[in-house]
N, C-alpha and C. Protein backbone atom coordinates (compact mmCIF):
# COMPACT_ATOMS: atom_id res chain seq x y z
N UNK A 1 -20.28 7.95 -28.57
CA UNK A 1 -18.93 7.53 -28.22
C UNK A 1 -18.55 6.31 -29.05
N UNK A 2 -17.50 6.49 -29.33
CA UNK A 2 -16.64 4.78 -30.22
C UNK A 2 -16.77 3.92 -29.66
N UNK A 3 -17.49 2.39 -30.34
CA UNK A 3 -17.33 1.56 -29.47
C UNK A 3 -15.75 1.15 -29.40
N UNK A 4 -15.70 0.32 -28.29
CA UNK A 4 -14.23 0.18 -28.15
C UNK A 4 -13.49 -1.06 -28.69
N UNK A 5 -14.32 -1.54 -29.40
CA UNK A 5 -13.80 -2.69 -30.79
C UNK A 5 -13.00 -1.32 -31.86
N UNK A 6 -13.46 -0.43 -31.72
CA UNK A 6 -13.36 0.29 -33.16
C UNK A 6 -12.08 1.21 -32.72
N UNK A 7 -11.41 1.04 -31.86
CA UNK A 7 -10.06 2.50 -31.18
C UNK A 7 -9.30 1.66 -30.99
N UNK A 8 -8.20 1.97 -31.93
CA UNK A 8 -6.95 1.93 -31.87
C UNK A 8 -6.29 1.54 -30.18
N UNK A 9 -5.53 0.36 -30.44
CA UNK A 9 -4.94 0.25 -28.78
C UNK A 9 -3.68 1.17 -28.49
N UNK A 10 -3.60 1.71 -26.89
CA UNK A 10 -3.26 2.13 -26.81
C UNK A 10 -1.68 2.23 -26.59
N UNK A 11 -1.80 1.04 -26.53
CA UNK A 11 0.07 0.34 -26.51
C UNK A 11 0.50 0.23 -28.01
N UNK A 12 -0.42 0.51 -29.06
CA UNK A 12 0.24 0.38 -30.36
C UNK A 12 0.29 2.04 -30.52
N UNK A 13 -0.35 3.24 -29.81
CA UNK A 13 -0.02 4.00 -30.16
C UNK A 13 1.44 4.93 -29.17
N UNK A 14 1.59 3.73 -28.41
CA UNK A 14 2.62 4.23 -27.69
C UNK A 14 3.94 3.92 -28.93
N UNK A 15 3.70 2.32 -29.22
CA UNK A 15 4.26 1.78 -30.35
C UNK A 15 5.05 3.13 -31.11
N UNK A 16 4.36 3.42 -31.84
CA UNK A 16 4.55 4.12 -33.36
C UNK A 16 4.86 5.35 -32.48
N UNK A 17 4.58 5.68 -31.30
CA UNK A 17 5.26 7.22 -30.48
C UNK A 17 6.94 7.11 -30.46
N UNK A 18 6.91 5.87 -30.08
CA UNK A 18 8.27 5.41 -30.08
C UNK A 18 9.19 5.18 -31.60
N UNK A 19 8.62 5.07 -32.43
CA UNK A 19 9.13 4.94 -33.79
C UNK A 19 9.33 3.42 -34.38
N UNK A 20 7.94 2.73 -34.03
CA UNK A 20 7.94 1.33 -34.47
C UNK A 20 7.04 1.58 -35.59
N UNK A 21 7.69 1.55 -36.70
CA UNK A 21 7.12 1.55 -38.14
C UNK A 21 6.00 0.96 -38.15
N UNK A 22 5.74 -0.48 -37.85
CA UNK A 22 4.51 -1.57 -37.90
C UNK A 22 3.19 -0.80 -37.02
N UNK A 23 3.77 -0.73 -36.05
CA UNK A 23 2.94 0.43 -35.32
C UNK A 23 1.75 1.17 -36.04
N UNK A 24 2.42 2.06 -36.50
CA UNK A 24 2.27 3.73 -36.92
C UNK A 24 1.79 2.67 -38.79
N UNK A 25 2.18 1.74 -39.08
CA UNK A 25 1.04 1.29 -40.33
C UNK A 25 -0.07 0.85 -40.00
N UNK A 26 0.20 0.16 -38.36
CA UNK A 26 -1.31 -0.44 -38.09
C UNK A 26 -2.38 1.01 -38.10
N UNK A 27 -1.62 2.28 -37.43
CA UNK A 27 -2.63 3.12 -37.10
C UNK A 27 -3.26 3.45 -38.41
N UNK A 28 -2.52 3.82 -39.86
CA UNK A 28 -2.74 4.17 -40.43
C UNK A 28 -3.78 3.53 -41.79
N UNK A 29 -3.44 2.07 -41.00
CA UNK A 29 -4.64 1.31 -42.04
C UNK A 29 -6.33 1.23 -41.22
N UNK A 30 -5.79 1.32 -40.00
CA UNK A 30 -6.99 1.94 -38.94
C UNK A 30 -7.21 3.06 -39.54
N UNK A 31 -7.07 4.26 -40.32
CA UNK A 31 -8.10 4.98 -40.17
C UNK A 31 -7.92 5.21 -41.96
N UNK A 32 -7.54 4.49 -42.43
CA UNK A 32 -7.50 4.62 -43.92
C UNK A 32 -9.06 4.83 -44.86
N UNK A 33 -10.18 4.67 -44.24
CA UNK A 33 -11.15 5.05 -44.95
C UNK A 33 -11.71 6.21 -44.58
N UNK A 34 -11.25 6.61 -43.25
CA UNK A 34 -11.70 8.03 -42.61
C UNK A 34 -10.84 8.98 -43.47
N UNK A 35 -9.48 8.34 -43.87
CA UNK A 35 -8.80 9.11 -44.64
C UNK A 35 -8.83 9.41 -45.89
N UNK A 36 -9.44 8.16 -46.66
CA UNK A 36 -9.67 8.47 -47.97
C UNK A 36 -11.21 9.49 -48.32
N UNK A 37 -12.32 9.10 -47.33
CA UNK A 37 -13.54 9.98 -47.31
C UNK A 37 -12.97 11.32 -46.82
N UNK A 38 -12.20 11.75 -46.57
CA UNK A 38 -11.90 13.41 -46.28
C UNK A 38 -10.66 13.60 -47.59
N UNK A 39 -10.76 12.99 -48.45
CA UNK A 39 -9.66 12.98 -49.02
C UNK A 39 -10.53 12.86 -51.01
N UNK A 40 -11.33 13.14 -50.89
CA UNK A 40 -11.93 12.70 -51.94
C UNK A 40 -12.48 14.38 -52.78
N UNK A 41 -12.39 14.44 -53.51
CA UNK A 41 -12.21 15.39 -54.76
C UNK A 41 -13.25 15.26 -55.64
N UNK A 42 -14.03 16.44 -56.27
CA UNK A 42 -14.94 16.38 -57.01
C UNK A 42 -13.90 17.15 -58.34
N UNK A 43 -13.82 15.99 -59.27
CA UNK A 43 -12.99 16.16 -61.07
C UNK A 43 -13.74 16.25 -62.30
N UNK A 44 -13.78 17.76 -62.51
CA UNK A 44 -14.24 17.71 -64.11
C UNK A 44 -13.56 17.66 -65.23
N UNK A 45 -14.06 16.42 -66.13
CA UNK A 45 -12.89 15.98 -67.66
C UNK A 45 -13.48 17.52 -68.90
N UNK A 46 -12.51 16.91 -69.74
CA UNK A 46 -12.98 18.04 -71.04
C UNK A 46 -14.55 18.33 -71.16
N UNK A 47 -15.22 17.36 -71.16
CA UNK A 47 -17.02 17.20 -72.04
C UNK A 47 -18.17 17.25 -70.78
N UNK A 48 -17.88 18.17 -69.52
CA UNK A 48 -18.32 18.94 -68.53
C UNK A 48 -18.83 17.87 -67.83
N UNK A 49 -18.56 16.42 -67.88
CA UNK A 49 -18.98 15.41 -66.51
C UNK A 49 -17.88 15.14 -65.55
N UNK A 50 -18.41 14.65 -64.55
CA UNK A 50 -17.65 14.72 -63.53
C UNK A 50 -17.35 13.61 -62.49
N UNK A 51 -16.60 13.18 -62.13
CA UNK A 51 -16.69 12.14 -60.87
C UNK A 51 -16.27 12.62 -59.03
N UNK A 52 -15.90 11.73 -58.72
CA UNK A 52 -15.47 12.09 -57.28
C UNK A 52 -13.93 10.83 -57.55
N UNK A 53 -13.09 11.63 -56.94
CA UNK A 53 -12.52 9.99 -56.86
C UNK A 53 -11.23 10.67 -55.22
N UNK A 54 -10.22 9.92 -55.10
CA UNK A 54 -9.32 10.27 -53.49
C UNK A 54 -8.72 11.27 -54.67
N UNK A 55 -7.98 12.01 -53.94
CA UNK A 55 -6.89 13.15 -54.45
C UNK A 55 -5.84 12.74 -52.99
N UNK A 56 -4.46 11.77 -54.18
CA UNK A 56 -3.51 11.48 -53.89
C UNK A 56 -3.01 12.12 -52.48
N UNK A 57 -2.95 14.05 -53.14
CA UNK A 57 -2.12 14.85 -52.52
C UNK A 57 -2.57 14.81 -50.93
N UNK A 58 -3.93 14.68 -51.50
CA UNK A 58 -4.69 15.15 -49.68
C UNK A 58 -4.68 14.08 -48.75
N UNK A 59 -4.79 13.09 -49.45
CA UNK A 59 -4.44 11.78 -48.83
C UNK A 59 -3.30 11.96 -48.16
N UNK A 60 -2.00 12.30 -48.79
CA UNK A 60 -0.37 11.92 -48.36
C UNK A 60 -0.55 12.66 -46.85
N UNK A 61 -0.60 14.34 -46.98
CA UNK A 61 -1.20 15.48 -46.83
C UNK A 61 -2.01 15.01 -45.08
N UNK A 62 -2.75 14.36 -44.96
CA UNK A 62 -3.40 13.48 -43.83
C UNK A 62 -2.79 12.83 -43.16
N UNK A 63 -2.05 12.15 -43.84
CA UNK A 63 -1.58 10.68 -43.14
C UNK A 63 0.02 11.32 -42.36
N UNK A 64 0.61 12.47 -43.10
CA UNK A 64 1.48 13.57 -42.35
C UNK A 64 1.30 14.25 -41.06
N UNK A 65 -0.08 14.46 -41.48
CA UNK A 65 -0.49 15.56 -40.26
C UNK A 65 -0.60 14.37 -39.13
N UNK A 66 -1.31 13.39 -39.51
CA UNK A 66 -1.33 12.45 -38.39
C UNK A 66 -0.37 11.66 -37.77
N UNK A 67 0.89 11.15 -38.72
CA UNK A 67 2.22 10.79 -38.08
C UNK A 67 2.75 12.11 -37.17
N UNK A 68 3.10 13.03 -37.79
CA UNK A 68 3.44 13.81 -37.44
C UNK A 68 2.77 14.40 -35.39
N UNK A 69 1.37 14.51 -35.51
CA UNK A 69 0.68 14.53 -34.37
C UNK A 69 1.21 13.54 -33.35
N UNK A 70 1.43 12.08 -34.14
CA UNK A 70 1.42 10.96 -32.84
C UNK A 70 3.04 11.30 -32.50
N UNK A 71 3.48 11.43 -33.33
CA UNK A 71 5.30 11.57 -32.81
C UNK A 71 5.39 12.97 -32.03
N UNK A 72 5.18 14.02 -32.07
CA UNK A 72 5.56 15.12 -31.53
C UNK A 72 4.92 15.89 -30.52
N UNK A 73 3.28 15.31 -30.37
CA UNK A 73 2.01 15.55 -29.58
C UNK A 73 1.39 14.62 -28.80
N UNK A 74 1.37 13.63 -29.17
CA UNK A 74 0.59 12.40 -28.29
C UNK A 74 2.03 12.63 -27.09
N UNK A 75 1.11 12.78 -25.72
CA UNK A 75 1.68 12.61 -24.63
C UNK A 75 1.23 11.24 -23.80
N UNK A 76 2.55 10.36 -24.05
CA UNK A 76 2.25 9.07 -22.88
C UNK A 76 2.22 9.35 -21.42
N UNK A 77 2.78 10.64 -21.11
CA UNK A 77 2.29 10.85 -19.47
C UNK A 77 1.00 10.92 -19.17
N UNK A 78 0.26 10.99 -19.99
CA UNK A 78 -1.16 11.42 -19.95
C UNK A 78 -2.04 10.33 -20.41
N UNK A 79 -2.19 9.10 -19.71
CA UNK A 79 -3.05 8.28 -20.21
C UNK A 79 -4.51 8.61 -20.90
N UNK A 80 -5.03 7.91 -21.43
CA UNK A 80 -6.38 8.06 -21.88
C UNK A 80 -7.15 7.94 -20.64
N UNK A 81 -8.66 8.39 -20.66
CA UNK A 81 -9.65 8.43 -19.64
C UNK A 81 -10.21 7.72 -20.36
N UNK A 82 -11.22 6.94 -18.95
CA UNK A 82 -12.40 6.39 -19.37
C UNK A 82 -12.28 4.94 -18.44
N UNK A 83 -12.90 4.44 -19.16
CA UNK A 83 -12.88 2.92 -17.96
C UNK A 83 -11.81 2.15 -18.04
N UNK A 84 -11.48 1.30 -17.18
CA UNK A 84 -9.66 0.85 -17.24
C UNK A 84 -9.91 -0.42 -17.97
């Protein structure tokens, strides 16, 4: 389980439900390395070596699916569980 230093509060994700820009950047710099490690691309140049590096697209691509989720899916009637 996450410790709970590490989860997003839940009044900032009410925040950005509501359409507070600052919000919805805090969430997104919260999970910006989860995003760039699922977001990372293996690139071969002309002379057959290769690196890893983010791929822009998949990045944008993420950070969509996840605005998108908190605005149209996250239900505030439905608090979170767990200890108060």
């Amino acid at each position: 389980m996450a410790n709970r230093e590490s989860l997003v509060p839940y009044k900032t994700i009410l925040e950005a439900k509501r359409g507070n820009p600052d919000a919805m950047d805090e969430i997104l710099r919260h999970y910006e390395q989860y995003i760039d490690y699922n977001s990372y691309r293996e690139v071969y140049n002309g002379s057959e070596t290769h690196y890893i590096c983010v791929d822009e697209e998949i990045k944008s691509r993420i950070k969509a699916k996840l605005i998108y989720k908190i605005i149209f899916h996250f239900n505030p009637m439905k608090p979170p569980t767990g200890d108060p």
